[in-house]
Each structure stands twice: as structure tokens, then as C-alpha cells.
N, C-alpha and C. Protein backbone atom coordinates (compact mmCIF):
# COMPACT_ATOMS: atom_id res chain seq x y z
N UNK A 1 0.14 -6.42 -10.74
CA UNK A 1 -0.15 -5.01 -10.73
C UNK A 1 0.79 -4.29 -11.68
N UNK A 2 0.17 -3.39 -12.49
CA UNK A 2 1.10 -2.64 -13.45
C UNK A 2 0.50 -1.07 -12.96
N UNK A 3 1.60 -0.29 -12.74
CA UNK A 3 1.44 1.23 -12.47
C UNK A 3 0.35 1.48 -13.78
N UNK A 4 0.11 1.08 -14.70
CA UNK A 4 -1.05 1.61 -15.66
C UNK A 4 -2.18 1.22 -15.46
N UNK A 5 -2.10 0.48 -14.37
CA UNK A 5 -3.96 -0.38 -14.50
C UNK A 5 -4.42 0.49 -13.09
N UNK A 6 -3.41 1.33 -12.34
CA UNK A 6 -3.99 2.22 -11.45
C UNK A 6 -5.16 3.64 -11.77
N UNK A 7 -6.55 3.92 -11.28
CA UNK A 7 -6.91 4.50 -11.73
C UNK A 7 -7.53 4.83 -10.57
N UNK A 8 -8.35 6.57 -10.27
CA UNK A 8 -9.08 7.23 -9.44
C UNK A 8 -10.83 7.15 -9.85
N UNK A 9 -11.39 6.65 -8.78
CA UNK A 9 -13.05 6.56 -9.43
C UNK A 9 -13.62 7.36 -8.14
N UNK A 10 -14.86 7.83 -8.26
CA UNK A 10 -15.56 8.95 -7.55
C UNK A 10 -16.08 7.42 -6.64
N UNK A 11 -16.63 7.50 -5.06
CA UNK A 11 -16.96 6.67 -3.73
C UNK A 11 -17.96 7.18 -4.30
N UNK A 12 -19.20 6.31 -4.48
CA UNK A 12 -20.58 5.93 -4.55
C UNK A 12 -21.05 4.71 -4.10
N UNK A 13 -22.49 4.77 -3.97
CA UNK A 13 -23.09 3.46 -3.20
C UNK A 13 -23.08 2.28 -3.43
N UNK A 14 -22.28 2.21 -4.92
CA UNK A 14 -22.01 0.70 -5.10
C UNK A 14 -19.95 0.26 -4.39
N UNK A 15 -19.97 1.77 -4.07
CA UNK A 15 -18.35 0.96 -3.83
C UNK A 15 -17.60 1.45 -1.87
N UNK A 16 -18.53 2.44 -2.06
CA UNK A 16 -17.75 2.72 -0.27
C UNK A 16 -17.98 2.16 0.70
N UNK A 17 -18.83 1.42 0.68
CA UNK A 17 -18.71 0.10 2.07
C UNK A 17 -17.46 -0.72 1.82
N UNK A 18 -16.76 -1.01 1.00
CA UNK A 18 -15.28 -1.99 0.05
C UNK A 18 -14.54 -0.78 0.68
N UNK A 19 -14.62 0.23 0.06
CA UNK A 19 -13.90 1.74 0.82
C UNK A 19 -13.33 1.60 2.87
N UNK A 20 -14.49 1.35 2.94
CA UNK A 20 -14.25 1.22 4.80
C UNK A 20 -14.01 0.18 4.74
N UNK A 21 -13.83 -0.96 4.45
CA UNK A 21 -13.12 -2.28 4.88
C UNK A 21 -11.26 -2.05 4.52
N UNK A 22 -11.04 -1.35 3.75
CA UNK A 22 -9.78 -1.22 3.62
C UNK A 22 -8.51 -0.59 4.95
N UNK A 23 -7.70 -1.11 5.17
CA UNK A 23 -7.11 -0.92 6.09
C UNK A 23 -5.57 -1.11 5.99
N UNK A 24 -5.11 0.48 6.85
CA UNK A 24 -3.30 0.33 7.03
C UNK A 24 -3.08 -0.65 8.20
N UNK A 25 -1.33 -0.72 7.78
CA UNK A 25 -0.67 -1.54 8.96
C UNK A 25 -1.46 -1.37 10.03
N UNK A 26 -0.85 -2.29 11.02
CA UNK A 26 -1.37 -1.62 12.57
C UNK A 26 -0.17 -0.59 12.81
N UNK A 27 0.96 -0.40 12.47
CA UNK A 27 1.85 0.73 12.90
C UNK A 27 1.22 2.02 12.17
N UNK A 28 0.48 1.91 11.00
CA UNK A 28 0.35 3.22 11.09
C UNK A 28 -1.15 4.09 11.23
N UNK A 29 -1.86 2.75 11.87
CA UNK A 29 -3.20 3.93 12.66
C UNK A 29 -2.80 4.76 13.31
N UNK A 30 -1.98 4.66 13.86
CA UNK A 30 -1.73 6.17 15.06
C UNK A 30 -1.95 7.29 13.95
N UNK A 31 -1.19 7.44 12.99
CA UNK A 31 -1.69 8.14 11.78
C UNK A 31 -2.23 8.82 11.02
N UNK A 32 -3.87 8.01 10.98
CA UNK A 32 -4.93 8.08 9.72
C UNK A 32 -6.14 7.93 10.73
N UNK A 33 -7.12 8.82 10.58
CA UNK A 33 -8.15 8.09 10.78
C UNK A 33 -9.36 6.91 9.80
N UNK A 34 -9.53 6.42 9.94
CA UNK A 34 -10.49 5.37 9.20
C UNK A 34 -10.95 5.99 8.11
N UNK A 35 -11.25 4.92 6.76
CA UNK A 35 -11.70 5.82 6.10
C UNK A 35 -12.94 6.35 5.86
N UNK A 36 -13.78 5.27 7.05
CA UNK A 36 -15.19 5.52 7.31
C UNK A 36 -15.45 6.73 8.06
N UNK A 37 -14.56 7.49 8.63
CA UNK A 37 -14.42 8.80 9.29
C UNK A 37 -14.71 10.01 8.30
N UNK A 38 -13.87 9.52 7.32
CA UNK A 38 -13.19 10.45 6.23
C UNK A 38 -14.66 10.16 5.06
N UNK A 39 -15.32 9.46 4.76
CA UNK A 39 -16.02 9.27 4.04
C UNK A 39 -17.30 9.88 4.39
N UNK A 40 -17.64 10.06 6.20
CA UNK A 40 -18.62 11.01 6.65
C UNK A 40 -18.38 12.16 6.77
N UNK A 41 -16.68 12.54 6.74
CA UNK A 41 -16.55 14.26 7.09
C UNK A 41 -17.18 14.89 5.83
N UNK A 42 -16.89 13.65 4.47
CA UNK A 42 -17.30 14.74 3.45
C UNK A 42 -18.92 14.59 3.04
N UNK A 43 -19.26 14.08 3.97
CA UNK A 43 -20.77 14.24 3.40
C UNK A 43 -21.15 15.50 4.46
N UNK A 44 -20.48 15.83 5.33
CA UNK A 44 -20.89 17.84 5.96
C UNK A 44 -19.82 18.58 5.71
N UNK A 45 -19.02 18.04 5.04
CA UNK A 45 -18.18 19.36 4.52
C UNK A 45 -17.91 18.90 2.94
N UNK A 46 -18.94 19.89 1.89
CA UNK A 46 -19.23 19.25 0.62
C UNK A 46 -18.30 19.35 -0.18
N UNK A 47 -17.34 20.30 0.37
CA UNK A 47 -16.18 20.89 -0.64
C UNK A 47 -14.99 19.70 -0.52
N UNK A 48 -15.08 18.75 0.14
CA UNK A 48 -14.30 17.92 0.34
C UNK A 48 -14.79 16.18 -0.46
N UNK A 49 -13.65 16.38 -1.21
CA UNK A 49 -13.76 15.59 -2.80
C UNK A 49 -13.12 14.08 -2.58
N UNK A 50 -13.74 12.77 -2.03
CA UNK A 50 -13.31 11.34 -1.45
C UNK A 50 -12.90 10.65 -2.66
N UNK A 51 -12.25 9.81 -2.72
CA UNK A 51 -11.47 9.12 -4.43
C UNK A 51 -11.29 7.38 -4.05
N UNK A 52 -11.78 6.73 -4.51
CA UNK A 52 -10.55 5.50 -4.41
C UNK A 52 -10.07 4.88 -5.57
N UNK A 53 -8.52 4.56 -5.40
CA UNK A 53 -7.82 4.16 -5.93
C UNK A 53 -8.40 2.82 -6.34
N UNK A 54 -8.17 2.40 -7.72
CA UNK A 54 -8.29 1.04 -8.16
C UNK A 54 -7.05 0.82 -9.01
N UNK A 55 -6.86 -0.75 -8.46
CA UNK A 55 -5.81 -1.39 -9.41
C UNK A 55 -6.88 -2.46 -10.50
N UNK A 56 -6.70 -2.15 -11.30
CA UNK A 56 -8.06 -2.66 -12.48
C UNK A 56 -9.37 -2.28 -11.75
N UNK A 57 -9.75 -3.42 -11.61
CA UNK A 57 -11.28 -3.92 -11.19
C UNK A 57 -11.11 -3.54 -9.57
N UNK A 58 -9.67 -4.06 -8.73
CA UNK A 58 -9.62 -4.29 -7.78
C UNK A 58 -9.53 -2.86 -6.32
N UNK A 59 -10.47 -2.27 -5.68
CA UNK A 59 -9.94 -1.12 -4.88
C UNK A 59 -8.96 -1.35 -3.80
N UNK A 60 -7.72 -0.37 -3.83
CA UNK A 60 -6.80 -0.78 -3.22
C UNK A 60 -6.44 0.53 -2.33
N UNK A 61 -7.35 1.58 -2.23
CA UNK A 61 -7.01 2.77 -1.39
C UNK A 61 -7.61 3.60 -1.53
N UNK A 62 -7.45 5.09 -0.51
CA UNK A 62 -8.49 6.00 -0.86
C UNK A 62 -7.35 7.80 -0.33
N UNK A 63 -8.36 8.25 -1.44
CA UNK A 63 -7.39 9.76 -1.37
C UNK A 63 -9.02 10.67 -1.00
N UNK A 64 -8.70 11.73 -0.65
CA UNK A 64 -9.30 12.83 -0.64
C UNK A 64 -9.20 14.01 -0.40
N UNK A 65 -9.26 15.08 -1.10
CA UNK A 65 -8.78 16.16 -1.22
C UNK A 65 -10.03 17.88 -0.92
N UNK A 66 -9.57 18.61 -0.54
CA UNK A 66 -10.48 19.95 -0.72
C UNK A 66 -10.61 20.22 -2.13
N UNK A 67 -11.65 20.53 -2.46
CA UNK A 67 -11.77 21.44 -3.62
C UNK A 67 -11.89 23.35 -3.59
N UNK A 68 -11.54 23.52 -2.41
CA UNK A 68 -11.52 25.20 -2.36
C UNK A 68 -9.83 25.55 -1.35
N UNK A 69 -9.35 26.43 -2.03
CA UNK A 69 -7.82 26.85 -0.98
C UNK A 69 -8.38 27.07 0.43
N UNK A 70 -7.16 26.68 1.22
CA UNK A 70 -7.27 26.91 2.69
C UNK A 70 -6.33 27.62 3.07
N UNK A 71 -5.87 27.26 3.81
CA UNK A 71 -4.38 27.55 4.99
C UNK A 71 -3.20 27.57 3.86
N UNK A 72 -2.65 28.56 3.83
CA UNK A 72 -1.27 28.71 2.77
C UNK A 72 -1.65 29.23 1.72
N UNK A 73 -2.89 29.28 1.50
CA UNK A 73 -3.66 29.54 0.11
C UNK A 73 -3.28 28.51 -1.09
N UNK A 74 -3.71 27.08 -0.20
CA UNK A 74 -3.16 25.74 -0.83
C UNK A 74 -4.51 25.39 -1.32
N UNK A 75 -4.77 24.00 -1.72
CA UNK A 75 -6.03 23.26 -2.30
C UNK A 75 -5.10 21.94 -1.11
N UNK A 76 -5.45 21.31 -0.38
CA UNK A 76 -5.46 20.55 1.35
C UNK A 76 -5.71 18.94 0.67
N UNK A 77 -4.63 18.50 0.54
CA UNK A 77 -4.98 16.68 0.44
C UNK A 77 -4.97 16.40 1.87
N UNK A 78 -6.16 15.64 2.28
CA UNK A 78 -6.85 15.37 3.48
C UNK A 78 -6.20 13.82 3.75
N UNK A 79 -6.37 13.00 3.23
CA UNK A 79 -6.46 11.73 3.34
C UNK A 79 -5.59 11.02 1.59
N UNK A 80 -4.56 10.00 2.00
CA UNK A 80 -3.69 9.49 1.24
C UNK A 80 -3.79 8.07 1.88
N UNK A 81 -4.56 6.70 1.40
CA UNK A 81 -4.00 5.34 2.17
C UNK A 81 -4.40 4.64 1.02
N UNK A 82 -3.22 3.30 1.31
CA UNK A 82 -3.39 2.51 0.52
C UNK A 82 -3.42 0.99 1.80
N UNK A 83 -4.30 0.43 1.11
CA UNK A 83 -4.22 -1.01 2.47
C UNK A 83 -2.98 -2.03 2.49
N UNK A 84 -3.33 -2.25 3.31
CA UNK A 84 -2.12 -2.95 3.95
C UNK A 84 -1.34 -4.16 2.87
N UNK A 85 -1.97 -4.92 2.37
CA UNK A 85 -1.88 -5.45 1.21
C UNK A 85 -1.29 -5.25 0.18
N UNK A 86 -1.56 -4.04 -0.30
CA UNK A 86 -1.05 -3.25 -1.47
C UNK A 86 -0.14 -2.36 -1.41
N UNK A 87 0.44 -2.33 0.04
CA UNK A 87 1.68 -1.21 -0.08
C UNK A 87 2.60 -1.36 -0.58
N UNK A 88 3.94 -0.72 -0.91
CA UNK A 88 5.31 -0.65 -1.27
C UNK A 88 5.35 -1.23 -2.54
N UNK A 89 4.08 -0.88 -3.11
CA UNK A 89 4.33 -1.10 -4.87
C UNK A 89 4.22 0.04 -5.80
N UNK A 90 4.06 1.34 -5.22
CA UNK A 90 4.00 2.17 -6.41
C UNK A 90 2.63 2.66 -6.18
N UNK A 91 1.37 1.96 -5.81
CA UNK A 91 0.64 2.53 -6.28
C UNK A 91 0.16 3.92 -5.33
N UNK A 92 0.70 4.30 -3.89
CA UNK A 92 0.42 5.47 -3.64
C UNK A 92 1.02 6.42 -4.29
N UNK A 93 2.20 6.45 -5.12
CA UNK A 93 2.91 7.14 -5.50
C UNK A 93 1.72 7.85 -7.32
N UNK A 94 1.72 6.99 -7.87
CA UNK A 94 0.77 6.77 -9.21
C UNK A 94 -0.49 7.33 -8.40
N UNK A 95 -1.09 7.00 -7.73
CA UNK A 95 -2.89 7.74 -7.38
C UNK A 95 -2.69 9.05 -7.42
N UNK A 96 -1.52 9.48 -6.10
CA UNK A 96 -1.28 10.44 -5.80
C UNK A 96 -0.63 11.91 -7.25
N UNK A 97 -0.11 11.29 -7.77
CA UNK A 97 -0.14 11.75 -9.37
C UNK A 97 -1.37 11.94 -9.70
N UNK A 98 -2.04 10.84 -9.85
CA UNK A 98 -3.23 11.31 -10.52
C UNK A 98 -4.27 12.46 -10.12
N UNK A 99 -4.21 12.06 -8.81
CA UNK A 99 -4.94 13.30 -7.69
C UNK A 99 -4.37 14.51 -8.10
N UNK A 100 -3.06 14.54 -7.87
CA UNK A 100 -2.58 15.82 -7.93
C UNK A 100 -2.76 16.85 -9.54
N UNK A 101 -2.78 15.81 -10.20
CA UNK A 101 -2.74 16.38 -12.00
C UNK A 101 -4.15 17.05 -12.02
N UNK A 102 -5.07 15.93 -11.36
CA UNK A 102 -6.70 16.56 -11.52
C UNK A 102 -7.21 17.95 -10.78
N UNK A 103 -6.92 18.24 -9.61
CA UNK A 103 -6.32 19.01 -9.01
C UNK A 103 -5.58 20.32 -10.01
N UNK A 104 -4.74 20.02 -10.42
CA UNK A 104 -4.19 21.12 -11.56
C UNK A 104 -5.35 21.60 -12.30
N UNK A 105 -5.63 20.50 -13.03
CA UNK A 105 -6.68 20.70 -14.75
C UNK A 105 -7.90 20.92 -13.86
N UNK A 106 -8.54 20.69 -12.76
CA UNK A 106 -10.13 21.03 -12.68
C UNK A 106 -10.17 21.97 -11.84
N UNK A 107 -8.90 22.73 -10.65
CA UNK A 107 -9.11 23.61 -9.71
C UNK A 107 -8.02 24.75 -10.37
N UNK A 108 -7.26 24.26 -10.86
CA UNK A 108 -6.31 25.17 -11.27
C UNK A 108 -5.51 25.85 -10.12
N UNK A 109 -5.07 24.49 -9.63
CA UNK A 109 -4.51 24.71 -8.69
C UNK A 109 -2.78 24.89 -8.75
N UNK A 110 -2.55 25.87 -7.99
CA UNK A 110 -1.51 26.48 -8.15
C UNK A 110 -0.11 26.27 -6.70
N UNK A 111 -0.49 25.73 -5.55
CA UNK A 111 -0.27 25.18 -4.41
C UNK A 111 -1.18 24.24 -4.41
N UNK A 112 -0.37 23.04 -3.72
CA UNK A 112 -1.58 22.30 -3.10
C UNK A 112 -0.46 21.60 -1.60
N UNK A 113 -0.77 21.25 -0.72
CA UNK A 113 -0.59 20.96 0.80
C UNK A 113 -0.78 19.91 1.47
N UNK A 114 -0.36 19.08 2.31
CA UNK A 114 -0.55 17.97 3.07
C UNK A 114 -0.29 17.82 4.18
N UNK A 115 -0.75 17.49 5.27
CA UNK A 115 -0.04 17.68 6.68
C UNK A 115 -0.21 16.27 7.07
N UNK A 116 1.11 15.60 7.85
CA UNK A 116 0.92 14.61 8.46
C UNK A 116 2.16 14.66 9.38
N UNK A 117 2.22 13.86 10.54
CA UNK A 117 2.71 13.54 11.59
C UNK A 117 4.06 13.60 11.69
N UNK A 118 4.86 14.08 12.01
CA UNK A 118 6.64 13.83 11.44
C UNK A 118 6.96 12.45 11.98
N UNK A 119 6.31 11.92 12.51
CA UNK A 119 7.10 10.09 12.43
C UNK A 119 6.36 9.50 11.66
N UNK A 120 5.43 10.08 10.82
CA UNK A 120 5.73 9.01 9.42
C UNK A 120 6.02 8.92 8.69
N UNK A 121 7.26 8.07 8.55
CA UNK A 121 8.12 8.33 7.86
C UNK A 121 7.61 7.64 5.99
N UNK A 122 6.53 7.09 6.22
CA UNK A 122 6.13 6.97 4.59
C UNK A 122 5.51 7.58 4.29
N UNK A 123 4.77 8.55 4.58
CA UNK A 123 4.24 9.35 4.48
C UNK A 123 5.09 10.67 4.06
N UNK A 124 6.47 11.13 4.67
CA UNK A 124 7.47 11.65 4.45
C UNK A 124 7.91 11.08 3.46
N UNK A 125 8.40 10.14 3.18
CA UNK A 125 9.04 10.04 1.67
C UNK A 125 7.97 9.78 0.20
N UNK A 126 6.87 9.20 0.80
CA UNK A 126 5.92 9.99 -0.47
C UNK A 126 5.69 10.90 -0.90
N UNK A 127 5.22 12.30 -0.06
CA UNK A 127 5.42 13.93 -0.37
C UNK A 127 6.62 14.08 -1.12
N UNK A 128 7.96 14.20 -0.72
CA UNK A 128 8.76 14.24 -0.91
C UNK A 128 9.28 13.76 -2.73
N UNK A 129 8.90 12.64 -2.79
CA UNK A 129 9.10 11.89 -4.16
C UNK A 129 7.92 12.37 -5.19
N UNK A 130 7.07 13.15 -4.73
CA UNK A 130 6.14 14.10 -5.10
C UNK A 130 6.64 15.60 -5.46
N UNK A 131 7.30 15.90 -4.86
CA UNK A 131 7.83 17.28 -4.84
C UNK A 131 7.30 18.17 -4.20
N UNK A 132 6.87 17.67 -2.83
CA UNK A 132 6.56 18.52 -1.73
C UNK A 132 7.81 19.40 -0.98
N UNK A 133 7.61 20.23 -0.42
CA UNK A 133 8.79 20.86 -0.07
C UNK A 133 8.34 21.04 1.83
N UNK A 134 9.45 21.29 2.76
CA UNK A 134 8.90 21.48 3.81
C UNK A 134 9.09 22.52 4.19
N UNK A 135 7.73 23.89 4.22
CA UNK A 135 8.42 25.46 4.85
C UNK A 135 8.53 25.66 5.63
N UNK A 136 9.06 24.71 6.80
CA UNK A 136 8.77 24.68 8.38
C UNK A 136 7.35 24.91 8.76
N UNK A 137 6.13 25.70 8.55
CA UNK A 137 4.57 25.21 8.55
C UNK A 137 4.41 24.34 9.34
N UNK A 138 3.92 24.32 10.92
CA UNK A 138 3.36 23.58 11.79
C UNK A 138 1.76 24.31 12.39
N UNK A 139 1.05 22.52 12.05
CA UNK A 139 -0.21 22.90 12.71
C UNK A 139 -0.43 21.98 13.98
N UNK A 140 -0.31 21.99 14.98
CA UNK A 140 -0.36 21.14 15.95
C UNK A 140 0.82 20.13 15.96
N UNK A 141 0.46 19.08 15.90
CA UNK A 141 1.57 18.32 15.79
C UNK A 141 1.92 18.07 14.61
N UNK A 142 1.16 18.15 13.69
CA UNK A 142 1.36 17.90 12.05
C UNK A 142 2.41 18.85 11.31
N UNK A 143 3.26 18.47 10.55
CA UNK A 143 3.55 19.45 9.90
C UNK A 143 3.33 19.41 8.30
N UNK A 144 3.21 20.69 7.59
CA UNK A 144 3.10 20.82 6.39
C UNK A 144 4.21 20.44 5.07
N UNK A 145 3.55 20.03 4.29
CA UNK A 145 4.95 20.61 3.25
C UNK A 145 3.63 20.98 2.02
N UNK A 146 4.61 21.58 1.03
CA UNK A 146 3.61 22.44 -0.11
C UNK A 146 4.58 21.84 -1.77
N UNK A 147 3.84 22.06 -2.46
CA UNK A 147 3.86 21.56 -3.29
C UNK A 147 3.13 22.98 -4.95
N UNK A 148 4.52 23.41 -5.02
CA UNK A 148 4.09 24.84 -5.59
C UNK A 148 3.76 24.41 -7.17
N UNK A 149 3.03 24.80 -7.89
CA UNK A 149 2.71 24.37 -9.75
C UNK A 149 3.66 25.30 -10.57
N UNK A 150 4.42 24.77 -11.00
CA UNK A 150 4.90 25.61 -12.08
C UNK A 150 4.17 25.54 -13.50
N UNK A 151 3.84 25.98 -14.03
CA UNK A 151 2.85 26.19 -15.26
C UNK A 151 3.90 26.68 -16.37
């Protein structure tokens, strides 16, 4: 795997059934829901944009993001996983770049937001190595951090 052969392709019918077979640790379902969850929320909520990560040829994760501001007057990354297989190499770090850049150039996005669980802790140091910030922002048990654009 080379951080350059990582790339974002749009979930269509030749690739999201490969999409739902992918899977985190067992420590961190408590987490995530499936990505077969996440792959039906956005077929009734259209504004919500599903991605998976490929290392070349090979799919190794899946992102998905809002395409309209929400809460904070952010643009909402929904879903960040990479399978179990492929972790602790870089490549959530690299997708998540890429997500985020596209995000810039196609929404013109100016905030963008993530909420996840405060015991996960990889999940915490990915934001973070991102340049998420935490404004104290709690939604239930989740908490936020934001991620402001300087232009």
C-alpha cells in the first residue's frame, strides 16, 4: 500500500455489496453502525453523499458525508471506516483528506463537523491529526469537534 494509490470512488451497483462486507474490529462496533445501514440512510436522505475508499483496485473503507450545512452551520461527516484489515496504515487519514478537500472545492465549505463517541479513542486522534478542534459541542452522547477552512 502506498498513501498515493488511495483514492475516493462514488458506491454504485457494481461495488456496494463489497461496501457492506467490509468490517471494523469487534471493539469498535459499539461505535459505527454497518455500512449497510449507512448505505440505506442515503438512499432517503439524498443530500447525504456515500464514498469508498480504494487502495488501487482494492476497496478498503467507506466515508460519507452531507452535502448541505447542519448543526453549527457545518457540512456533517456521517460515517469514517476503514476494515479491519487495513487499519493503522494511513489510509483513514489520506481518504479523509481527500473527503475533506472535495468538500472544500464542490460545497465550499467553510466548517465541516464530526461527532463520535468520546471512547474512541481512534477516532479521536484521527479528527485531531485532521485539525479538528473540540468546542465542547455535545449531542447526546457524541461529541463534536469542527474543523474551520481558512481560505
Amino acid at each position: 500500500m502506498s498513501i498515493s494509490t488511495i483514492s475516493l470512488k462514488q458506491l454504485d451497483a457494481e461495488n456496494w455489496y463489497t461496501c457492506c462486507e467490509l468490517k471494523v474490529a469487534e471493539e469498535q462496533k459499539q461505535f459505527m453502525e454497518p455500512n449497510a445501514v449507512s448505505i440505506v440512510q442515503s438512499k432517503f436522505e439524498p443530500t447525504l453523499k456515500p464514498l469508498a475508499i480504494y487502495d488501487g483496485d482494492t476497496m478498503v473503507g467507506f466515508l460519507m458525508y452531507n452535502s448541505v450545512p447542519e448543526e453549527l452551520d457545518a457540512y456533517w461527516i456521517y460515517r469514517i471506516m476503514i476494515d479491519k484489515q487495513f487499519q493503522y496504515k494511513g489510509i483513514g487519514k489520506t481518504a479523509s483528506s481527500l473527503m475533506i478537500d472535495h468538500m472544500v472545492s464542490s460545497l465550499q465549505a467553510q466548517k465541516i463537523a464530526v461527532g463520535y463517541h468520546p471512547a474512541n479513542q481512534g477516532a479521536h486522534s484521527l479528527y485531531a491529526s485532521l485539525g479538528f478542534v473540540d468546542e465542547g459541542v455535545r449531542f447526546g452522547k457524541e461529541m463534536s469537534v469542527v474543523k474551520t477552512i481558512i481560505r
